[in-house]
C-alpha atoms as a PDB file:
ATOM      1  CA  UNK A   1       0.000   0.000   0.000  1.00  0.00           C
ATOM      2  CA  UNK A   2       1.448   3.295  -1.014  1.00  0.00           C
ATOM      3  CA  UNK A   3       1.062   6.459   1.301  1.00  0.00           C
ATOM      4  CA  UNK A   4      -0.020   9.783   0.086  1.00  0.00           C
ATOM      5  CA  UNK A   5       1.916  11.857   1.221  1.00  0.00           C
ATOM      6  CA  UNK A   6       0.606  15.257  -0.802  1.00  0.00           C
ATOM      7  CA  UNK A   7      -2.184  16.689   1.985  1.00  0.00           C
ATOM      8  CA  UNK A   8       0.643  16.704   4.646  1.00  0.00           C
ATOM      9  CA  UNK A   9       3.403  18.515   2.356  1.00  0.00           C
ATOM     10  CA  UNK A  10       0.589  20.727   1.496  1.00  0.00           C
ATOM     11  CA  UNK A  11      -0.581  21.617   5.526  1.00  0.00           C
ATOM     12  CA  UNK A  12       3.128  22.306   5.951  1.00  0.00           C
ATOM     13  CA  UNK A  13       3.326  24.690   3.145  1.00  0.00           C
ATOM     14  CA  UNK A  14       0.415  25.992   3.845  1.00  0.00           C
ATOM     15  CA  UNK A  15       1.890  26.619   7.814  1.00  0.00           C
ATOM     16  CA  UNK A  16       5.062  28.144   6.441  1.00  0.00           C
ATOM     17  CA  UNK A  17       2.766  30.704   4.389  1.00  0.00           C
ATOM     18  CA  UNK A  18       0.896  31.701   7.405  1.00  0.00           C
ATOM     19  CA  UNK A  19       4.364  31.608   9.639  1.00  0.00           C
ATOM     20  CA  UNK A  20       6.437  33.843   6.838  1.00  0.00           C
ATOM     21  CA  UNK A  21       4.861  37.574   7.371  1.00  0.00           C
ATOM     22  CA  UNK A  22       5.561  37.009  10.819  1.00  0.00           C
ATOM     23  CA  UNK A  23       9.247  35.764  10.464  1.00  0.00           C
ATOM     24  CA  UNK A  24       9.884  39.064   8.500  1.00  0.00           C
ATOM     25  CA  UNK A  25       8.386  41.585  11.008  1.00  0.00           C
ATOM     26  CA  UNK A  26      10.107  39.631  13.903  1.00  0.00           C
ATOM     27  CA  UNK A  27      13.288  39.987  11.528  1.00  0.00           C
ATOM     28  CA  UNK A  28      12.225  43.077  10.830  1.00  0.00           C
ATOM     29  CA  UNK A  29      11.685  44.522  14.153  1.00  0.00           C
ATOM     30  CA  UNK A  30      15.256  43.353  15.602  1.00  0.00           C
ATOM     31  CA  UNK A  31      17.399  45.062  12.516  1.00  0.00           C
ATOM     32  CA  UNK A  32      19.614  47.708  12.600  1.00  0.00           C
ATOM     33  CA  UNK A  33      17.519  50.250  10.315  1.00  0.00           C
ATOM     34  CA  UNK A  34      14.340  49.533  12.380  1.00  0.00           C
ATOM     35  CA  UNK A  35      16.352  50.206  15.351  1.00  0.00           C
ATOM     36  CA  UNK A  36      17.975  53.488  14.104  1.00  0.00           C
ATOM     37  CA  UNK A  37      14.497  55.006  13.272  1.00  0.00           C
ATOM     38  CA  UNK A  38      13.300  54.171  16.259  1.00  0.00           C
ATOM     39  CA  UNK A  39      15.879  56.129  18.277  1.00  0.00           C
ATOM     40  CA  UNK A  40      15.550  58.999  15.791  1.00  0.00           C
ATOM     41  CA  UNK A  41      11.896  58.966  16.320  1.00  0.00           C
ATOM     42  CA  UNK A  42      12.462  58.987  19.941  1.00  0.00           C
ATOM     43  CA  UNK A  43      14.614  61.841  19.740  1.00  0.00           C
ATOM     44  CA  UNK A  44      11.896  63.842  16.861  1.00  0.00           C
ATOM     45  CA  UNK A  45       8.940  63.257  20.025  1.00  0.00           C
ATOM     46  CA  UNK A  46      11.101  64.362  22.829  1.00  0.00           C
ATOM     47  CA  UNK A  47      12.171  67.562  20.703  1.00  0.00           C
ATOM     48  CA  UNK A  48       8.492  68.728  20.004  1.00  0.00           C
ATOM     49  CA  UNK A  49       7.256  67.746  23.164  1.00  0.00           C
ATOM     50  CA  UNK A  50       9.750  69.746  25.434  1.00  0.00           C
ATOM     51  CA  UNK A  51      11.614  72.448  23.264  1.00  0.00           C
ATOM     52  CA  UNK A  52       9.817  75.341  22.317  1.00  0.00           C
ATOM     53  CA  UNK A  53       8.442  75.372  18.537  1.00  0.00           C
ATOM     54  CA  UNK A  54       9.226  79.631  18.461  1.00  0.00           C
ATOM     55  CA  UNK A  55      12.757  79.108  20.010  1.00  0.00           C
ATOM     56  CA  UNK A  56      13.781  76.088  18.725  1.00  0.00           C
ATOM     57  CA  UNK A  57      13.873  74.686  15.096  1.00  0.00           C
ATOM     58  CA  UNK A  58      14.071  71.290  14.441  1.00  0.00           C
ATOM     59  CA  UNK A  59      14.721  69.933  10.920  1.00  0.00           C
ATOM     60  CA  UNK A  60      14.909  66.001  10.458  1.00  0.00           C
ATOM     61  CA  UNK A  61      17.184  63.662   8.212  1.00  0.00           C
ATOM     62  CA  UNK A  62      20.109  66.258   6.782  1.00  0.00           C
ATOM     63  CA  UNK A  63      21.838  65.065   3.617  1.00  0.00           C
ATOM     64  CA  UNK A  64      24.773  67.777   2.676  1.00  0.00           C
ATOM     65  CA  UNK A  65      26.929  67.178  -0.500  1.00  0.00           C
ATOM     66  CA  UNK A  66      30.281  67.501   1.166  1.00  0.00           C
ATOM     67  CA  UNK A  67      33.731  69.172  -0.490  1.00  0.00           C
ATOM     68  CA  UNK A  68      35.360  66.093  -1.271  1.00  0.00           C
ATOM     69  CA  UNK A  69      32.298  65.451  -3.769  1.00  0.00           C
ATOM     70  CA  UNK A  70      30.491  62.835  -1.448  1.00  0.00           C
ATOM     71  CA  UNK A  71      27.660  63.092   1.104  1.00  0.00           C
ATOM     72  CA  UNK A  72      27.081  63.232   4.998  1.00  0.00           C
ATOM     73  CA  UNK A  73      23.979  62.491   6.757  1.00  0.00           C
ATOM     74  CA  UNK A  74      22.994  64.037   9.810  1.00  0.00           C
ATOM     75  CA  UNK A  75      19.825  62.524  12.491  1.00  0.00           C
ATOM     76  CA  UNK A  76      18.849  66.099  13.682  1.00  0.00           C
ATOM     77  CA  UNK A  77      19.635  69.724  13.075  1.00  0.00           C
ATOM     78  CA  UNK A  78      18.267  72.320  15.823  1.00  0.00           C
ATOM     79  CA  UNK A  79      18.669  75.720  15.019  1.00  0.00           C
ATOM     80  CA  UNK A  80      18.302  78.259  17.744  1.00  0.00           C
ATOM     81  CA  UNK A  81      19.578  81.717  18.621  1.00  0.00           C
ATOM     82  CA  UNK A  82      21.486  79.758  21.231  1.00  0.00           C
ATOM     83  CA  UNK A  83      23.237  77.924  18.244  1.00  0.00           C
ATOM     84  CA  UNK A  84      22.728  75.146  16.042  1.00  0.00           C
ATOM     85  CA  UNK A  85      22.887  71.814  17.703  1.00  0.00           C
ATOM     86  CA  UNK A  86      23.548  68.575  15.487  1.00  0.00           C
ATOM     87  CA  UNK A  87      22.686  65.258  17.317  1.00  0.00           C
ATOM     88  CA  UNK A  88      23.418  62.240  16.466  1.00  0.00           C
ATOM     89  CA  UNK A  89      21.379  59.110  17.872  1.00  0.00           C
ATOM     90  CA  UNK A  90      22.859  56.229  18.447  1.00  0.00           C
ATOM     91  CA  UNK A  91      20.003  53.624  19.482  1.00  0.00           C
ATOM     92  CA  UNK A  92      22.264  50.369  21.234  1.00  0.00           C
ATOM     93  CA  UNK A  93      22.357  47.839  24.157  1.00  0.00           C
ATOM     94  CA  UNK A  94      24.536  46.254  26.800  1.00  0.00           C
ATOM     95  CA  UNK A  95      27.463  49.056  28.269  1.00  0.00           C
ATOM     96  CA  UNK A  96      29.184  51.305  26.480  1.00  0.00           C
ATOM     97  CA  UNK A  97      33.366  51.802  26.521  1.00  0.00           C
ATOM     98  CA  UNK A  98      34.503  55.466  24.966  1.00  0.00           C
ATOM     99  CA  UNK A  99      36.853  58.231  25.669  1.00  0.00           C
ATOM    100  CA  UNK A 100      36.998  61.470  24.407  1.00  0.00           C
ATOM    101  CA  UNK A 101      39.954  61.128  22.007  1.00  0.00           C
ATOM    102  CA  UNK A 102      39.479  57.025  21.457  1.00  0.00           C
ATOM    103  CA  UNK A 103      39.042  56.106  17.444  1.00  0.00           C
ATOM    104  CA  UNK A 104      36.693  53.322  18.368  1.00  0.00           C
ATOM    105  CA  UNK A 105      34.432  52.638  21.022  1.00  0.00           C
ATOM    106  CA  UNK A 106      32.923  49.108  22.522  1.00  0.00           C
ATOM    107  CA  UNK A 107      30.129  47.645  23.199  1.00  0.00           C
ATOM    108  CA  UNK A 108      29.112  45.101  25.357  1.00  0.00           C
ATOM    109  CA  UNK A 109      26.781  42.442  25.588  1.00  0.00           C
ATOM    110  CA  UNK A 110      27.184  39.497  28.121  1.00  0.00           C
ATOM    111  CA  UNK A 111      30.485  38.370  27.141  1.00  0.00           C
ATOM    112  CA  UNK A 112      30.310  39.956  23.724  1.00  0.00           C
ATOM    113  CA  UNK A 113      32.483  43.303  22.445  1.00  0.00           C
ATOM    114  CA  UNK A 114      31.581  44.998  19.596  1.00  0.00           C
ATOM    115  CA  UNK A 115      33.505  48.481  17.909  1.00  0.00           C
ATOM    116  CA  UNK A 116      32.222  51.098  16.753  1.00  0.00           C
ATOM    117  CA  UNK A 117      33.187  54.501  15.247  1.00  0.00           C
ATOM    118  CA  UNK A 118      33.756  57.134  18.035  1.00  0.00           C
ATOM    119  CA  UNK A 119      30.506  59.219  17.281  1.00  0.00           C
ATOM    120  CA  UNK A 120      32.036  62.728  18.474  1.00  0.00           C
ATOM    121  CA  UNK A 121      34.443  62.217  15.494  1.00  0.00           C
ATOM    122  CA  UNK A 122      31.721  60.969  13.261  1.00  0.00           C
ATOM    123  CA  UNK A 123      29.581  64.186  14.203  1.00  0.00           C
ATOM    124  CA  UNK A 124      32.761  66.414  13.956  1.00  0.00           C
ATOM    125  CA  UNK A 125      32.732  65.731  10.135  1.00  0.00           C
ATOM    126  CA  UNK A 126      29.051  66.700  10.171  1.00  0.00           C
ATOM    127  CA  UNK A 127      29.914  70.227  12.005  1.00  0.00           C
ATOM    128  CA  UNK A 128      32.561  70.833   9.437  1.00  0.00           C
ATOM    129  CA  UNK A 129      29.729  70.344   6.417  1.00  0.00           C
ATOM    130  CA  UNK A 130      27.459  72.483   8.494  1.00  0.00           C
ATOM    131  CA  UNK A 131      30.064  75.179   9.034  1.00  0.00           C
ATOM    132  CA  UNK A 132      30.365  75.353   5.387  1.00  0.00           C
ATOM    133  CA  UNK A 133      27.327  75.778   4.233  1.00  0.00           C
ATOM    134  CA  UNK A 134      26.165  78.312   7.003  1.00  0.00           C
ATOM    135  CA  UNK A 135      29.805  80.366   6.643  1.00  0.00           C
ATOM    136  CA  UNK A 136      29.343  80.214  10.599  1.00  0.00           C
ATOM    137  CA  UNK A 137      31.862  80.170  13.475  1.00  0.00           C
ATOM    138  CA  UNK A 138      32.593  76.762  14.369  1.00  0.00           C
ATOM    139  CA  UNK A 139      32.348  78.136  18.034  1.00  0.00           C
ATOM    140  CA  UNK A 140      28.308  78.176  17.532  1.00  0.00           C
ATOM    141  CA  UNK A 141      27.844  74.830  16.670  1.00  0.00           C
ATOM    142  CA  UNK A 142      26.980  72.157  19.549  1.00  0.00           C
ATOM    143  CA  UNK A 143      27.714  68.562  18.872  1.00  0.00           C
ATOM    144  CA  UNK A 144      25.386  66.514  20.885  1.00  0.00           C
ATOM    145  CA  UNK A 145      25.366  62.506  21.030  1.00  0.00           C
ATOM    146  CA  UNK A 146      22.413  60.940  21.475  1.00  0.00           C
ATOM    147  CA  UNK A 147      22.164  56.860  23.194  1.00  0.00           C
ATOM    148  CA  UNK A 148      18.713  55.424  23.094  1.00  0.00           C
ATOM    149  CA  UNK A 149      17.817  52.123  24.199  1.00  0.00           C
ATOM    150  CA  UNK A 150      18.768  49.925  26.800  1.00  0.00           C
ATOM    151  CA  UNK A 151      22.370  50.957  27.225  1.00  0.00           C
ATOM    152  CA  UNK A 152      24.646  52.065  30.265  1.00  0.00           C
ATOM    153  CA  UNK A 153      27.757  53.960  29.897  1.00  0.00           C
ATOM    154  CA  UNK A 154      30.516  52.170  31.901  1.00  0.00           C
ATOM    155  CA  UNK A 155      33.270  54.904  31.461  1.00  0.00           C
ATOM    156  CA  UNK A 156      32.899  58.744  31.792  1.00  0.00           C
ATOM    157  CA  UNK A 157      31.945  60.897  28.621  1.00  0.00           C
ATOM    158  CA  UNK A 158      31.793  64.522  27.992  1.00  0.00           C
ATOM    159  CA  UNK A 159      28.501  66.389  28.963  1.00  0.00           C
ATOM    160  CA  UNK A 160      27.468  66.228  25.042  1.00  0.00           C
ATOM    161  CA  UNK A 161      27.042  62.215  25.490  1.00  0.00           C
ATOM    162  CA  UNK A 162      23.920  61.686  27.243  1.00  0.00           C
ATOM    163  CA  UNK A 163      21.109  59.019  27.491  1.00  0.00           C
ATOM    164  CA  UNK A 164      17.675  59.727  26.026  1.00  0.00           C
ATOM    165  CA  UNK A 165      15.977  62.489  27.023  1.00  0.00           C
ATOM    166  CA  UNK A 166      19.076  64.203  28.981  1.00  0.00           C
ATOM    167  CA  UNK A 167      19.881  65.747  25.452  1.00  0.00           C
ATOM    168  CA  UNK A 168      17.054  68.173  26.356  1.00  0.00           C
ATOM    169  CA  UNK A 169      18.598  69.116  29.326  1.00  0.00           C
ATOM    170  CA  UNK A 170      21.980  69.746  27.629  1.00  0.00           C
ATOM    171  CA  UNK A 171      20.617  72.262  24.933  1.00  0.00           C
ATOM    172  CA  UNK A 172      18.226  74.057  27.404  1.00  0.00           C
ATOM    173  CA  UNK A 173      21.921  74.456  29.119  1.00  0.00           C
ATOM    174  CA  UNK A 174      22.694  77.176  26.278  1.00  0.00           C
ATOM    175  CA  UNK A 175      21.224  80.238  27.714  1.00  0.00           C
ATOM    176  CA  UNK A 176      23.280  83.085  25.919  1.00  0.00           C
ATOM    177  CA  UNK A 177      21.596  84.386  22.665  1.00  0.00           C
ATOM    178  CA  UNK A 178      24.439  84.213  19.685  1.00  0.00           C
ATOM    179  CA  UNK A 179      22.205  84.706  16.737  1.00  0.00           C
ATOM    180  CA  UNK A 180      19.279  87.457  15.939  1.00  0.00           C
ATOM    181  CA  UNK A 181      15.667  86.267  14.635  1.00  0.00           C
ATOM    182  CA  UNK A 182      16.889  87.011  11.236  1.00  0.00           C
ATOM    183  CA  UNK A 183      19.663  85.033  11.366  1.00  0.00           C
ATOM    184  CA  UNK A 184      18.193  82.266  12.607  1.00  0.00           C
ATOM    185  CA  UNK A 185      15.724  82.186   9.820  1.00  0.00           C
ATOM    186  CA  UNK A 186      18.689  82.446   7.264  1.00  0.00           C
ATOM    187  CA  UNK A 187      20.343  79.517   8.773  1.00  0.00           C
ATOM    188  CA  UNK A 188      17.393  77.806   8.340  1.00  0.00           C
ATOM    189  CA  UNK A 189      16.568  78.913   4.635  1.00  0.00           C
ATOM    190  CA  UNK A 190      20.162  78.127   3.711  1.00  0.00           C
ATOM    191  CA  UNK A 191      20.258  74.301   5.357  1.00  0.00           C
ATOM    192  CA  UNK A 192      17.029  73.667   3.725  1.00  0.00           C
ATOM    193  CA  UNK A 193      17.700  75.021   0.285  1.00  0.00           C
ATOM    194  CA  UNK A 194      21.417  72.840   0.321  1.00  0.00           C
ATOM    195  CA  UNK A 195      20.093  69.288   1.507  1.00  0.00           C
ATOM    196  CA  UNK A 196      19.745  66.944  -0.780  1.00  0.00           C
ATOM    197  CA  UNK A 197      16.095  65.526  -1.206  1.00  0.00           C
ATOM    198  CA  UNK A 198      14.937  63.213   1.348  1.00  0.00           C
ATOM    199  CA  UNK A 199      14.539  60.063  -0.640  1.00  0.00           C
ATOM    200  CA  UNK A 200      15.862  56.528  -1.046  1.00  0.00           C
ATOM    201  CA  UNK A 201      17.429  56.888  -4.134  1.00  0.00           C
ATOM    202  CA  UNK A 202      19.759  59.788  -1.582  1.00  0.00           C
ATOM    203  CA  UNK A 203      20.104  57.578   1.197  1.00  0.00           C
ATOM    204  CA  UNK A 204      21.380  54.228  -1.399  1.00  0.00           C
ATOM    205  CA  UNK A 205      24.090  57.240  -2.791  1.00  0.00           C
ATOM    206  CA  UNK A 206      24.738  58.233   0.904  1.00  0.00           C
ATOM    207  CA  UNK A 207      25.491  54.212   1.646  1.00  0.00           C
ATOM    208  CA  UNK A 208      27.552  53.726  -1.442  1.00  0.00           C
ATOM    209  CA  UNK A 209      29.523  56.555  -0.582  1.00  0.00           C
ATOM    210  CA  UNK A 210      29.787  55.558   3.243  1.00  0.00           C
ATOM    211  CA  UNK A 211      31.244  51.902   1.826  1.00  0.00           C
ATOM    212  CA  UNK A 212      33.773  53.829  -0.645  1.00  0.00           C
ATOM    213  CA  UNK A 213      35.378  55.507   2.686  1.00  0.00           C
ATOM    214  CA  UNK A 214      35.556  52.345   4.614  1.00  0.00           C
ATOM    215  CA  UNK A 215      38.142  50.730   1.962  1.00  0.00           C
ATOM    216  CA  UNK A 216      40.076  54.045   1.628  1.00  0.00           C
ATOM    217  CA  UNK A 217      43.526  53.594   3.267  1.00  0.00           C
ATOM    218  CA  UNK A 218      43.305  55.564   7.028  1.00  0.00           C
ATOM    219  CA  UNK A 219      45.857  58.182   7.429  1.00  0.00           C
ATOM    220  CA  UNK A 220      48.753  56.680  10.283  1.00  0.00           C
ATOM    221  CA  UNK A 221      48.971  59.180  13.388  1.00  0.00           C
ATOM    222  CA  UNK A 222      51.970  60.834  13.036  1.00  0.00           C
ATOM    223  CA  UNK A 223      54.971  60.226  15.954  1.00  0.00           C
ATOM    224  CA  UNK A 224      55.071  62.938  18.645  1.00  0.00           C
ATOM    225  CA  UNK A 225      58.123  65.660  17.487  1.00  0.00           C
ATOM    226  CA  UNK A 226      59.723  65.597  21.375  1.00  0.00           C
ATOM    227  CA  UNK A 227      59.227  62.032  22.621  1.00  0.00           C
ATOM    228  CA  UNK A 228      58.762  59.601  19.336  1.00  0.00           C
ATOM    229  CA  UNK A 229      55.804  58.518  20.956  1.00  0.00           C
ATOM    230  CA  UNK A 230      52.369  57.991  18.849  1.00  0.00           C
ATOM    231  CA  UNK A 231      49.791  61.000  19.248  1.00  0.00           C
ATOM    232  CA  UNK A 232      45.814  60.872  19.280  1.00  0.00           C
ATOM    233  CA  UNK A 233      43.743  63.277  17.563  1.00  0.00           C
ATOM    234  CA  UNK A 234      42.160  65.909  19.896  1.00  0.00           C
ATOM    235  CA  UNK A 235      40.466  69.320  19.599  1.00  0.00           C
ATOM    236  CA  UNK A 236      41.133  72.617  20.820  1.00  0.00           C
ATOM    237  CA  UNK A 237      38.424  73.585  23.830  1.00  0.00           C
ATOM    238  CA  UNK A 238      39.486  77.154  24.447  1.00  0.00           C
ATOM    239  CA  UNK A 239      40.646  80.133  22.571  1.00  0.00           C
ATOM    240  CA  UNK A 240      40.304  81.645  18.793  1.00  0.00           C
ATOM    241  CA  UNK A 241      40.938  78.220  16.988  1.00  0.00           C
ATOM    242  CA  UNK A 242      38.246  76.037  19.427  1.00  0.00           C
ATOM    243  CA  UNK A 243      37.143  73.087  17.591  1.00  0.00           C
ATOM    244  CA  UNK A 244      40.178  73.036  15.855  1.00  0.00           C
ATOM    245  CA  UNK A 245      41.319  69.810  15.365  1.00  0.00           C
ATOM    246  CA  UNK A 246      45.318  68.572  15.931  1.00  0.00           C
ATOM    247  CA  UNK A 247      47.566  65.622  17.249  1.00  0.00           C
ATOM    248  CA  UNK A 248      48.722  65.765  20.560  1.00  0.00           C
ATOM    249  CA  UNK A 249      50.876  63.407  22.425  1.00  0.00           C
ATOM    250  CA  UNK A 250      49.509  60.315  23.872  1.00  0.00           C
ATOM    251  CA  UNK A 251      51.943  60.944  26.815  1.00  0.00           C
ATOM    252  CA  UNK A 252      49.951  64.431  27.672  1.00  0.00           C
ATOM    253  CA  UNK A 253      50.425  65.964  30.572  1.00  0.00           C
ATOM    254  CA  UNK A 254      53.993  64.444  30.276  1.00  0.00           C
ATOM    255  CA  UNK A 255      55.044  65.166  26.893  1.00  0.00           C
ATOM    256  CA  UNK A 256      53.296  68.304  25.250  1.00  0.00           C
ATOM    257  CA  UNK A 257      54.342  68.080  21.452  1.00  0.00           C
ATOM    258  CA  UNK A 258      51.270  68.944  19.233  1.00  0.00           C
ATOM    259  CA  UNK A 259      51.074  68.764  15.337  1.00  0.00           C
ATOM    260  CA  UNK A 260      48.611  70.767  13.350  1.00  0.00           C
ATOM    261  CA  UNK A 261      45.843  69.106  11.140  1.00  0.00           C
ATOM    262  CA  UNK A 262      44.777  70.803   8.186  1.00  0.00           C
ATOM    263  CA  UNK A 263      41.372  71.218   6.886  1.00  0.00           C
END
């Protein structure tokens, strides 16, 4: 006697069908892009819900043709006559390992480490654009570094790395008025007349271009002029060339030779 085996295969199938949509949401749900918008919309509620509309401009998914003929994407612009503030959102688990002048940063999960880019360097190239295309001291422009999700930071980082909502707290922290109503509203003319169009044929050029970096060779840090030693990229805080990048000795305080860093 020989078994039919056809209405079984075809429940099965059948199963799989009705399984499939929710594989791909569950799939869906836990990827990286999901993930990233989620932070970002996180970061659009809190910014409408607790900074003021007439003080306060918020403008969403930045694409700026750069000068070395690429692109650079930034989460959030906020334009006030405090300054302009460009966040960055970050939206990760487990702790988080970082250091001001540190290339890469870690992540950890249970016994797992991750790297990532240092985000105050990736939002430093993102200032630069900005400064650019607004012809604006550098001086006026706030980086701010935004960690949703379930994450704890496990080292100290500057005031401008915060958790969630504490970027809120940080730009409300900006009480001096640097820029008139009018210049405000040029600011704002000018950054929405030089972004690229919001679409995904921008975002797949923005990726392509982002992948063309990544297998450029990396410039070596140069050794320190007094000691020999290898310096670190760090910025100037104070005085007429803040936010100046340069390398500086990784024996600082100890050894104090600096090298300049051109645009």
């Amino acid at each position: 006697m020989q078994l039919d085996f056809t209405p079984i295969i075809a429940q099965v199938f059948t199963g799989f069908l009705y399984l499939l949509p929710i594989l791909l949401l569950i799939a869906f749900f836990k990827s990286a892009r999901f993930k990233g918008a989620m932070g970002e919309w996180a970061v659009n509620v809190a910014s409408s819900l607790a900074l003021n509309k007439r003080d306060y401009h918020l403008i969403k998914d930045v694409t700026l043709p750069t000068e070395d003929g690429g692109t650079t994407q930034i989460d959030h612009i906020i334009v006030s006559r405090y300054g302009i503030f460009v966040v960055e959102t970050k939206n990760m688990q487990g702790w988080i390992f970082g250091g001001d002048y540190q290339p890469m940063w870690t992540q950890k999960i249970y016994k797992q480490s991750f790297k990532f880019q240092n985000p105050l360097r990736q939002n430093y190239k993102h200032l630069k654009t900005l400064q650019a295309c607004l012809d604006v001291e550098l001086k006026h422009l706030h980086s701010v570094i935004v960690f949703t999700g379930d994450c704890t930071f496990k080292t100290p980082l500057p005031e401008n790395v915060v958790r969630a909502g504490g970027y809120i707290r940080y730009i409300k922290s900006w009480t001096e008025g640097v820029f008139s109503p009018e210049q405000v509203q040029e600011y704002i003319t000018a950054i929405e007349s030089g972004r690229l169009k919001p679409s995904a044929a921008t975002r797949k050029a923005h990726i392509q271009h982002l992948k063309g970096a990544v297998n450029q060779p990396q410039s070596k840090p140069p050794n320190c002029p007094k000691c020999g030693s290898q310096m670190v990229m760090r910025e100037t805080r104070n005085g007429p060339n803040v936010g100046r990048m340069f390398w500086g000795c990784s024996h600082f305080p100890r050894c104090r030779g600096m090298v300049s860093i051109k645009d």
